[in-house]
N, C-alpha and C. Protein backbone atom coordinates (compact mmCIF):
# COMPACT_ATOMS: atom_id res chain seq x y z
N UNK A 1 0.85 -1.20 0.00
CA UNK A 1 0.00 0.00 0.00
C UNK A 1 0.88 1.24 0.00
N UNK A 2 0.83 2.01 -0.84
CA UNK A 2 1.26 3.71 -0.90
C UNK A 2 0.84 4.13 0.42
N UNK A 3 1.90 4.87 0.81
CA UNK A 3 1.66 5.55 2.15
C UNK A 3 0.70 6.96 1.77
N UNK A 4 0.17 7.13 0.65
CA UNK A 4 -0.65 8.54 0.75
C UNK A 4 -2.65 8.01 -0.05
N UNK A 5 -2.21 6.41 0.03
CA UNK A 5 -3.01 6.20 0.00
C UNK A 5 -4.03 5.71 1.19
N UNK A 6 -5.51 5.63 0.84
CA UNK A 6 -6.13 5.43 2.00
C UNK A 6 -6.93 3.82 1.59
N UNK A 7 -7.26 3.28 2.62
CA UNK A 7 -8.14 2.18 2.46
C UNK A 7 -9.36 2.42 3.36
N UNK A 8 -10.31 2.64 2.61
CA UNK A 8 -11.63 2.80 2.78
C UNK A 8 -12.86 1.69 2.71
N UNK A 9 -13.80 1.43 3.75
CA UNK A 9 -14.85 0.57 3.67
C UNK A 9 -15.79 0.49 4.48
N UNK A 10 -17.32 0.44 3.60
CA UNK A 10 -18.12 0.45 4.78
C UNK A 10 -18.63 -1.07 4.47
N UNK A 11 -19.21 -1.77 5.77
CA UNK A 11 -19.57 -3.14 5.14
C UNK A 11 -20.67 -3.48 6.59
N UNK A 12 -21.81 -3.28 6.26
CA UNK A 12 -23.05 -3.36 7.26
C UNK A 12 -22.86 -2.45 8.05
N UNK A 13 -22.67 -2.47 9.92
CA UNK A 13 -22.91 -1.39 10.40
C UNK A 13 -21.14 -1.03 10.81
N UNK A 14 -20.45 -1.07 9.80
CA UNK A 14 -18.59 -0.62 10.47
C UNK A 14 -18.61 -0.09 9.24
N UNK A 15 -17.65 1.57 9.42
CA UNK A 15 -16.78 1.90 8.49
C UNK A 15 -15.21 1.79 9.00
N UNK A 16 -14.43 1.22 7.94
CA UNK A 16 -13.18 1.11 8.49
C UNK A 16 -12.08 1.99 7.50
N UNK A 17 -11.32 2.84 8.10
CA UNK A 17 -10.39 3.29 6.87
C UNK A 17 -9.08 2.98 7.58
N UNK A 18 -7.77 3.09 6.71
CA UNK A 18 -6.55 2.82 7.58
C UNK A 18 -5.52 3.76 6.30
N UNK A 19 -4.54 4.00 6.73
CA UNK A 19 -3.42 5.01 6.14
C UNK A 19 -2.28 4.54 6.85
N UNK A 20 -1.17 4.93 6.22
CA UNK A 20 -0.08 4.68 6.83
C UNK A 20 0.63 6.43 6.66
N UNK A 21 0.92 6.63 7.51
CA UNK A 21 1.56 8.46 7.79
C UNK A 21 3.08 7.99 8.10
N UNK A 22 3.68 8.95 6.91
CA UNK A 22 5.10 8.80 7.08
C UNK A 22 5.54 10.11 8.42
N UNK A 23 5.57 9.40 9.41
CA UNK A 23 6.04 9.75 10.91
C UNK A 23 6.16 8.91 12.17
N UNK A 24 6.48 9.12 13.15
CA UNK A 24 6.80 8.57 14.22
C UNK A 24 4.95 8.25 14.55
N UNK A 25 4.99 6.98 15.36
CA UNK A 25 3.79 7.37 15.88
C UNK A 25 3.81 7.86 17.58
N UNK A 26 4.56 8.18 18.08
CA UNK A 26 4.23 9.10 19.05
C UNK A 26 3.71 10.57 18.77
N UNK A 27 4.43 10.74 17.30
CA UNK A 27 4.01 12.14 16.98
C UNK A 27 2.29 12.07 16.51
N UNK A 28 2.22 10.96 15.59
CA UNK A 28 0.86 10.67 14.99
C UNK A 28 -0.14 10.55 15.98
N UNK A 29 0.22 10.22 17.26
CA UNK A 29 -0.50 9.80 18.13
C UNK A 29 -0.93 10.86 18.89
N UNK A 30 0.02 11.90 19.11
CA UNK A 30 -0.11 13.07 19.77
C UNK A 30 -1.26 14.33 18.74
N UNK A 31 -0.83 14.21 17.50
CA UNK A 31 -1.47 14.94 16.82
C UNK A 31 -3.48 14.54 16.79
N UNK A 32 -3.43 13.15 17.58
CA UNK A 32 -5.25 12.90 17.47
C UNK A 32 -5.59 13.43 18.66
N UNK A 33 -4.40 13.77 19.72
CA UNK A 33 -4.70 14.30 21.56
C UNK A 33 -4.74 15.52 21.44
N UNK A 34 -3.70 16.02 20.82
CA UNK A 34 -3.35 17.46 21.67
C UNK A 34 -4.22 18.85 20.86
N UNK A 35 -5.17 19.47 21.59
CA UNK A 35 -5.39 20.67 21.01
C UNK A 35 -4.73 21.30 19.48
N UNK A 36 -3.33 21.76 20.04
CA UNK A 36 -2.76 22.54 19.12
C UNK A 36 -2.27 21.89 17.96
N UNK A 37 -2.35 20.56 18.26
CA UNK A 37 -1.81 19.40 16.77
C UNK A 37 -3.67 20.02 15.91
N UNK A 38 -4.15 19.09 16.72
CA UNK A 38 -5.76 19.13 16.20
C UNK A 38 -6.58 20.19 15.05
N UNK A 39 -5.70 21.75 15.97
CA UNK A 39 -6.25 22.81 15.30
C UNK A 39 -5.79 22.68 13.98
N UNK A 40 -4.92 22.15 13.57
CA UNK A 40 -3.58 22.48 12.61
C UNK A 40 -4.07 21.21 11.44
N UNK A 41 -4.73 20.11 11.07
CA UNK A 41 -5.02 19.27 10.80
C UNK A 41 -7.08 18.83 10.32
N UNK A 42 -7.45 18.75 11.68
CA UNK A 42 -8.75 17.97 11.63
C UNK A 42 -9.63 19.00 10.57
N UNK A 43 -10.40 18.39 9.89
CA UNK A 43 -11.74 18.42 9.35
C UNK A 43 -11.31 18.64 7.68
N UNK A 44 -11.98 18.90 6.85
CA UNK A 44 -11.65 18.56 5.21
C UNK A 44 -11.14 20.06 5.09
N UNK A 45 -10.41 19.91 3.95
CA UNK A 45 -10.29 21.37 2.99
C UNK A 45 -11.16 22.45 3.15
N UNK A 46 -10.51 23.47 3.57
CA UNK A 46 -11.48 24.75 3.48
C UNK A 46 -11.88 24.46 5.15
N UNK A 47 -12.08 23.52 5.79
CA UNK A 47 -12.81 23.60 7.14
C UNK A 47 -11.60 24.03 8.36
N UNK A 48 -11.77 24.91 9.41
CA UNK A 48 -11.29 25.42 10.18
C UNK A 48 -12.03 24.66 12.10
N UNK A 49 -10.96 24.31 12.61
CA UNK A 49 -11.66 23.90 14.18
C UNK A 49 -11.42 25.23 14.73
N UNK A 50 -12.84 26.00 14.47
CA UNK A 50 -12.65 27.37 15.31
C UNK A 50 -12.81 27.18 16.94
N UNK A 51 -13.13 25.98 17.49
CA UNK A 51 -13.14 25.49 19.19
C UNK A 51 -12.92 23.93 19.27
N UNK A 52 -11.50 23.79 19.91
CA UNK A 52 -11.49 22.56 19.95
C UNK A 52 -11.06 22.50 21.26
N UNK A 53 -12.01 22.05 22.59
CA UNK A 53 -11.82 21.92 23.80
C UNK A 53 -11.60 20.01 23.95
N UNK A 54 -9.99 20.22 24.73
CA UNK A 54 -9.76 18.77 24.45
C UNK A 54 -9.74 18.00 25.95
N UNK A 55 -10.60 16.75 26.85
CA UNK A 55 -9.84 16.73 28.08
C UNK A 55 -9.43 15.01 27.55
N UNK A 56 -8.52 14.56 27.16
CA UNK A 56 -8.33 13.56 26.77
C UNK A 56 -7.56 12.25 27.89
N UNK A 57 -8.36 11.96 28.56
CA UNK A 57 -8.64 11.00 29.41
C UNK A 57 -10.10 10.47 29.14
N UNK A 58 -9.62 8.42 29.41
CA UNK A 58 -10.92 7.87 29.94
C UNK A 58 -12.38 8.67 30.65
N UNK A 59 -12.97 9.25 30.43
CA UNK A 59 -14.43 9.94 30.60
C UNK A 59 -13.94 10.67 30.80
N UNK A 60 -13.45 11.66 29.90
CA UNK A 60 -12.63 13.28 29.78
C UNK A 60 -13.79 13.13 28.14
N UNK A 61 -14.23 14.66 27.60
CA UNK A 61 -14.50 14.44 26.35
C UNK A 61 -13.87 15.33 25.90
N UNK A 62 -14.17 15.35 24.10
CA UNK A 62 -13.65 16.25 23.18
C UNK A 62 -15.11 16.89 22.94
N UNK A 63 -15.05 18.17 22.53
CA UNK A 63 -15.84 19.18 22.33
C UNK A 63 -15.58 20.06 21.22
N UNK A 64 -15.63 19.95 19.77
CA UNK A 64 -15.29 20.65 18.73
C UNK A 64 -16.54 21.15 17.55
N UNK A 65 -15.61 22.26 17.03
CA UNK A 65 -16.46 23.54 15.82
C UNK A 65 -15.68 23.07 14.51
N UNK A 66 -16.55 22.67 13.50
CA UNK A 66 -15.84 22.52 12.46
C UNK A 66 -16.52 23.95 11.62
N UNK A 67 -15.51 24.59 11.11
CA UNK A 67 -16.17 26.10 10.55
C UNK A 67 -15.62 25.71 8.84
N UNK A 68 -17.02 25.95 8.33
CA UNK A 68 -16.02 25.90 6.53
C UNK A 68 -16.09 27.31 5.85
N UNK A 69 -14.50 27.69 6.16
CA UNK A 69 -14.00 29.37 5.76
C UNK A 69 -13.46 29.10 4.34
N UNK A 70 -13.63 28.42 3.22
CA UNK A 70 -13.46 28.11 2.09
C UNK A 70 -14.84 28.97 1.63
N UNK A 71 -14.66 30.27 0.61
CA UNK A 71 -15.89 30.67 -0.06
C UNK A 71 -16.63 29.94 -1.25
N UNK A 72 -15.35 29.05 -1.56
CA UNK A 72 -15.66 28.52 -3.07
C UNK A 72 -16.68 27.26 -2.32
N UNK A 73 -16.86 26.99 -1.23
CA UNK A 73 -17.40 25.67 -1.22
C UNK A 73 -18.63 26.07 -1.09
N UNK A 74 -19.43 27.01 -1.40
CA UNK A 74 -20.74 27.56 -1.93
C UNK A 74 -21.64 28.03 -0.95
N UNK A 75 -22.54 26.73 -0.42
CA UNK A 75 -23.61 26.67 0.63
C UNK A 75 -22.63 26.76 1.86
N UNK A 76 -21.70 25.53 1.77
CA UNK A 76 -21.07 25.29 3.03
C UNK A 76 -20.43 26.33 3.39
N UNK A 77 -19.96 27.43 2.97
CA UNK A 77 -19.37 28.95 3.37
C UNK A 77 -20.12 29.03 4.80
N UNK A 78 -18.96 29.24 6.01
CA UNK A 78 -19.73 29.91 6.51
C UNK A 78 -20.55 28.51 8.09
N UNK A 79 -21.08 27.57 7.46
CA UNK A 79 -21.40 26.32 8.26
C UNK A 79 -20.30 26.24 9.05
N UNK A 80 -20.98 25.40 10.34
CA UNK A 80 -20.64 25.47 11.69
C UNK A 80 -20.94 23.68 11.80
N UNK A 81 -20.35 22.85 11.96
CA UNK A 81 -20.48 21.44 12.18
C UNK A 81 -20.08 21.34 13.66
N UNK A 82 -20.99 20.74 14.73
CA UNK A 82 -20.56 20.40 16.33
C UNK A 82 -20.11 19.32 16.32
N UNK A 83 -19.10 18.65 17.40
CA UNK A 83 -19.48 17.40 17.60
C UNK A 83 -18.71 17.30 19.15
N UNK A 84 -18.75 15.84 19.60
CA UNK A 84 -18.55 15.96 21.07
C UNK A 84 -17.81 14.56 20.88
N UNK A 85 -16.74 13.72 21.08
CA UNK A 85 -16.50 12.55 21.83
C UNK A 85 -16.17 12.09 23.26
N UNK A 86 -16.47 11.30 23.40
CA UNK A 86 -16.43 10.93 24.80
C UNK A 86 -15.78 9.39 24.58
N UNK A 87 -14.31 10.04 25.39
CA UNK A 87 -13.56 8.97 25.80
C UNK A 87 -13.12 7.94 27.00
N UNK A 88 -13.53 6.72 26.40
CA UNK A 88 -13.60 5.27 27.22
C UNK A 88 -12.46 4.59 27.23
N UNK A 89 -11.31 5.03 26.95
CA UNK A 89 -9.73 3.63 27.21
C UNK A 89 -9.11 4.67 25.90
N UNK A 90 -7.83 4.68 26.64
CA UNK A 90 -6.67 5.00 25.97
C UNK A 90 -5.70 4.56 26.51
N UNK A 91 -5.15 3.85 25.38
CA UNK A 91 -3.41 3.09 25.38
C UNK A 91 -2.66 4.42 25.05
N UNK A 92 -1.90 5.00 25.88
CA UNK A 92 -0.73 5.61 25.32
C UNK A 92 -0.21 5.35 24.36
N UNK A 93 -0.20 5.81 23.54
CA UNK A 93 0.55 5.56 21.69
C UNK A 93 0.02 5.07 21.01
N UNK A 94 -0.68 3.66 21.21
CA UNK A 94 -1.66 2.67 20.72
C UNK A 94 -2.89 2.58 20.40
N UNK A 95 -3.41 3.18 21.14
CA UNK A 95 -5.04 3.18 20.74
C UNK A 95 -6.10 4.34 21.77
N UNK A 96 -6.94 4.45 20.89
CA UNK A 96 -8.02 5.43 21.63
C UNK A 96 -9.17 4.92 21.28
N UNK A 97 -10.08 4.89 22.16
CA UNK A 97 -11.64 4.36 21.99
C UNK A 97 -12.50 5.30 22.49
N UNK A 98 -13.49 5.62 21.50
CA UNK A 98 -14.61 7.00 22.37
C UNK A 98 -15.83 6.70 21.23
N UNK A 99 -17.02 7.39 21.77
CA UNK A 99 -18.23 7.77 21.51
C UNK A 99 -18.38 9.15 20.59
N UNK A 100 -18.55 9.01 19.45
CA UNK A 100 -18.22 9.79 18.67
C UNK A 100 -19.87 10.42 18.61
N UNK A 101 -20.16 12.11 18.91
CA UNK A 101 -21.56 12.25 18.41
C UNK A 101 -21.43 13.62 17.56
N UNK A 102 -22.77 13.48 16.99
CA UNK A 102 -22.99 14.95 16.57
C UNK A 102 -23.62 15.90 17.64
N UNK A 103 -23.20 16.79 17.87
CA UNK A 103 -24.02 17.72 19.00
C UNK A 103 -23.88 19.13 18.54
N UNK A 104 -24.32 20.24 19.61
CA UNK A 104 -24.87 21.26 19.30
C UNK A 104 -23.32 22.46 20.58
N UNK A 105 -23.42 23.40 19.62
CA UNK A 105 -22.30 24.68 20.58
C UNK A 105 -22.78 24.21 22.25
N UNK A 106 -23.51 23.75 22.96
CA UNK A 106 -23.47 23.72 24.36
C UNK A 106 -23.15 21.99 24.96
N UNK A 107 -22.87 21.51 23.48
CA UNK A 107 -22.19 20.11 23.64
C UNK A 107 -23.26 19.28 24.03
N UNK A 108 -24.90 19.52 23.77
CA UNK A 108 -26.22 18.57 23.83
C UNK A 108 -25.85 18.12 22.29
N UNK A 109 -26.18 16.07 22.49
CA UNK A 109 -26.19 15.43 21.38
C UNK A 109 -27.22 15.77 20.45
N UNK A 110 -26.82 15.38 19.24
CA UNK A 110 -28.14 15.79 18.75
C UNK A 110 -28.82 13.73 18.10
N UNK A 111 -29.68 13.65 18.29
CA UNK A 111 -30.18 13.11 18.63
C UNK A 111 -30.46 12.29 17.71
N UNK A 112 -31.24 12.99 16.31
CA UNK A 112 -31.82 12.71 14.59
C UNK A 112 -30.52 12.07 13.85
N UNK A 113 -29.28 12.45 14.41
CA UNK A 113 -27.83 11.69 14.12
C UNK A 113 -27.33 10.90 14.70
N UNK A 114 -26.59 9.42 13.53
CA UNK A 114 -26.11 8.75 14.15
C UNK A 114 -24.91 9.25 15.11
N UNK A 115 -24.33 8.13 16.15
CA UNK A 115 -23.56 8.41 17.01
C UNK A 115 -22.43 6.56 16.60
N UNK A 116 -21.41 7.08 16.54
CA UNK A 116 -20.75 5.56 16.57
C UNK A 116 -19.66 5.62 17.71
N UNK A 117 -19.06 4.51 17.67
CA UNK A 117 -18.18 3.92 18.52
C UNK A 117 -16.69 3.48 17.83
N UNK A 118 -15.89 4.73 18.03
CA UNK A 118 -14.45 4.32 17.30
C UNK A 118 -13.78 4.06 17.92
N UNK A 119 -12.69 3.16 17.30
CA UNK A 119 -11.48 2.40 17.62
C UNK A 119 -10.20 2.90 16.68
N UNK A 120 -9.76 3.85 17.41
CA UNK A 120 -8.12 4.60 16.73
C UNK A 120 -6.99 3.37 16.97
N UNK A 121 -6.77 2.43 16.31
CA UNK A 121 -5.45 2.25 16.63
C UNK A 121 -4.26 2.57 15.45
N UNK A 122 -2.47 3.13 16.39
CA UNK A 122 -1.43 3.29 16.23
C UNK A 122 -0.66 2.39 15.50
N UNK A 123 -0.15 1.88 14.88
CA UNK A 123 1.05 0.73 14.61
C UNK A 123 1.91 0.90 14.04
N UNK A 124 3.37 0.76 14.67
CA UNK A 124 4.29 1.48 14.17
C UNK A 124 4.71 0.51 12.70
N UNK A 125 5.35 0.94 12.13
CA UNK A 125 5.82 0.43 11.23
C UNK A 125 6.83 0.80 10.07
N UNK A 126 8.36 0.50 10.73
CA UNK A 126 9.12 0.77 10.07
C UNK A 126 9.65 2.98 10.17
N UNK A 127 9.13 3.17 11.48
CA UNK A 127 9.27 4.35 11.41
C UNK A 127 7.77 5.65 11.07
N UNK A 128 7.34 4.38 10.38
CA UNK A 128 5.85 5.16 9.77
C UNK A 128 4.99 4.29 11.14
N UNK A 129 4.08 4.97 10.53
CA UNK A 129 3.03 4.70 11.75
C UNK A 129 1.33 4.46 10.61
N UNK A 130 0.80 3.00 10.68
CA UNK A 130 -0.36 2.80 10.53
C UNK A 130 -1.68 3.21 11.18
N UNK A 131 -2.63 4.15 10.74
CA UNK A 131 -3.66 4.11 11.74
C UNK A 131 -5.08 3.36 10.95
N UNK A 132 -5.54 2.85 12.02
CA UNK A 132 -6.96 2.17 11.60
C UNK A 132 -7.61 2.77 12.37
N UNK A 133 -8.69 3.27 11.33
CA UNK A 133 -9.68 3.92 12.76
C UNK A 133 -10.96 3.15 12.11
N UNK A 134 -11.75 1.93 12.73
CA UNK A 134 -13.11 1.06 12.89
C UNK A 134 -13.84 1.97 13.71
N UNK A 135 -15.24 2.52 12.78
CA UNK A 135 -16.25 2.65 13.29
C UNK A 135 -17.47 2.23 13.44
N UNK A 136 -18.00 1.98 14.23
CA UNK A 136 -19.22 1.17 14.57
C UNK A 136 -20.57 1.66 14.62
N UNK A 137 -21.67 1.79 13.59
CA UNK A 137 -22.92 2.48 13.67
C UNK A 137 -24.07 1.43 14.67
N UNK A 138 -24.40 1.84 15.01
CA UNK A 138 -26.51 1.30 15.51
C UNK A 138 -26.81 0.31 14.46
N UNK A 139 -26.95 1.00 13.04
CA UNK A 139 -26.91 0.01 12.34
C UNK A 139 -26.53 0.28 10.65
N UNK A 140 -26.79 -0.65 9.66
CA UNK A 140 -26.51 -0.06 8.37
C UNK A 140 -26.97 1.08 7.95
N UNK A 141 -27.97 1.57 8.42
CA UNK A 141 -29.14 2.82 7.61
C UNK A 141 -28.02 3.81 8.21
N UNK A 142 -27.54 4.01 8.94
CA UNK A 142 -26.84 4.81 10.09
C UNK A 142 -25.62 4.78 9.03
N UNK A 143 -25.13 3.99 8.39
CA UNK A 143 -23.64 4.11 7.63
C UNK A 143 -23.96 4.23 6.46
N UNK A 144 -25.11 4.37 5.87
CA UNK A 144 -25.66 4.78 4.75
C UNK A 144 -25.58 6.35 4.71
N UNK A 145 -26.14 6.68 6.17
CA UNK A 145 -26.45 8.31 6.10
C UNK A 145 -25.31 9.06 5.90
N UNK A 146 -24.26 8.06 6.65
CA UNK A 146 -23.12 9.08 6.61
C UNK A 146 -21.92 9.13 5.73
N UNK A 147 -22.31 7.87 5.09
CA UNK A 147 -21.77 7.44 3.42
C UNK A 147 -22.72 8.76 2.68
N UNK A 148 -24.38 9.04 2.92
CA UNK A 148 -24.45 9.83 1.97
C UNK A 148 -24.24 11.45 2.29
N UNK A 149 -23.77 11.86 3.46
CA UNK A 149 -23.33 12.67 3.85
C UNK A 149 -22.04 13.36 3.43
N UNK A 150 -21.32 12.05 2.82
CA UNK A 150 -19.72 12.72 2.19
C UNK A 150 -18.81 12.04 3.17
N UNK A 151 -18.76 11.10 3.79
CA UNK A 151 -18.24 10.80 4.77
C UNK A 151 -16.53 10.36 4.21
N UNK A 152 -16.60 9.36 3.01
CA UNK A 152 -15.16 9.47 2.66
C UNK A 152 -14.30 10.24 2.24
N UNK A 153 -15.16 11.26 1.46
CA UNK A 153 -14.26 12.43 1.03
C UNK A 153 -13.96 13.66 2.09
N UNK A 154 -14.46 13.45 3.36
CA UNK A 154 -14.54 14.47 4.15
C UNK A 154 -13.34 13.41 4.85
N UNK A 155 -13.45 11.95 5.13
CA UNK A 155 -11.83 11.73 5.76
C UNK A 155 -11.04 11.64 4.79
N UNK A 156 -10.90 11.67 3.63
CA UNK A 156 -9.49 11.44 2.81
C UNK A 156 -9.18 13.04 2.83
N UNK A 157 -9.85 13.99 2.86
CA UNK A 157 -9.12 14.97 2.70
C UNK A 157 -8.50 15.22 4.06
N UNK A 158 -9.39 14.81 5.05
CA UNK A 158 -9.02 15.00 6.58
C UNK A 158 -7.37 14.19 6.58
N UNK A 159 -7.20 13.34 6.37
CA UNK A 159 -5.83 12.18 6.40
C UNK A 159 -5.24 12.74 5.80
N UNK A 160 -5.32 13.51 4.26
CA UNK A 160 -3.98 13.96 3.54
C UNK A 160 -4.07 15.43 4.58
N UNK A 161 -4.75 16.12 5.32
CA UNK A 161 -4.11 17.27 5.77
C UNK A 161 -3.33 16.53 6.97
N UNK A 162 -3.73 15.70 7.27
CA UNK A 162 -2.75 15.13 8.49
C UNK A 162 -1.47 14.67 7.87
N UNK A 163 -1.68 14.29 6.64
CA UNK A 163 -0.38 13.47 6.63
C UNK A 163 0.90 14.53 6.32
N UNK A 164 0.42 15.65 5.41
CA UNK A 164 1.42 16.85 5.36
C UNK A 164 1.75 17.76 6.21
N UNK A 165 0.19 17.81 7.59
CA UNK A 165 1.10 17.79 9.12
C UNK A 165 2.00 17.38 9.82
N UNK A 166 2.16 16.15 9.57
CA UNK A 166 2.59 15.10 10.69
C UNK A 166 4.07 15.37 9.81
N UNK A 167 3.91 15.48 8.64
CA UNK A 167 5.21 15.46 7.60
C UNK A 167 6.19 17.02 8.05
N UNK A 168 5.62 17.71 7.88
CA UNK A 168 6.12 19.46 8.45
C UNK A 168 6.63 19.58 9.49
N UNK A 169 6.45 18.92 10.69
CA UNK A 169 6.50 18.92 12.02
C UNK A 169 7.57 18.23 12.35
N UNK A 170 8.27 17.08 11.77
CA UNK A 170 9.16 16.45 12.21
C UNK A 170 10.44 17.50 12.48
């Protein structure tokens, strides 16, 4: 597999994608924790984390604004995307597990959206670092919505801004 490629799949109620990022994975690993990695990276082209409140511990959550300051992206100019995770087990370097939702600026879920259950894991390899991140819907209709939502093209662009993060930073 090309390291700037992605492997993508949804198959009943799991989407699974995996990448390999040419970097350390302590760094890769740090960049899914830390605030100031986060700001610098998360959400697609054109999208900005104008609030990313991070407490990243076991029942610590994440609390983030995805803002899309891209004019060319038309409607989306301007949109405000919430979301909240709530984290259940973290391996130092290795893995992170949380409750991924959609919610609202005062961090209430929203409800009409699915909510899944991801599994980040790390693996070093050769200096590079593999990540798999398995997500888990309620059910298929739920990975339908968010297949028709844009869901792969909103992480492949998300992964290549990480990967020319993680690349800059060394």
């Amino acid at each position: 597999m090309m390291t700037n490629s992605m492997m993508f799949k949804a198959e009943g109620q799991e989407i699974i994608a995996e990448r390999i990022f040419n970097a350390p994975r302590e760094l890769v690993f740090r960049a899914f924790t830390e605030a100031e990695h986060l700001k610098k990276w998360w959400g697609p082209r054109g999208w900005e984390l104008t609030v990313c409140n991070i407490d990243f511990r076991p029942g610590g959550i994440w609390h983030y604004c995805m803002k899309c300051m891209d004019e060319n992206q038309g409607d989306f100019y301007g949109f405000e995307s919430w979301a909240k995770a709530l984290f259940s087990e973290i391996v130092d370097g290795e893995k992170i597990v949380y409750t991924d939702y959609f919610s609202d600026a005062e961090g209430n879920t929203a409800d009409n959206m699915p909510s899944s259950e991801i599994t980040l894991t790390f693996i070093e390899q050769d200096g590079k670092t593999k990540v798999v991140n398995r997500a888990v819907y309620p059910s298929a209709d739920a990975v339908k919505t968010v297949i028709e939502m844009g869901m792969q093209q909103g992480f492949t662009e998300t992964w290549d801004r990480l990967a020319e993060y993680v690349e800059s930073v060394q």
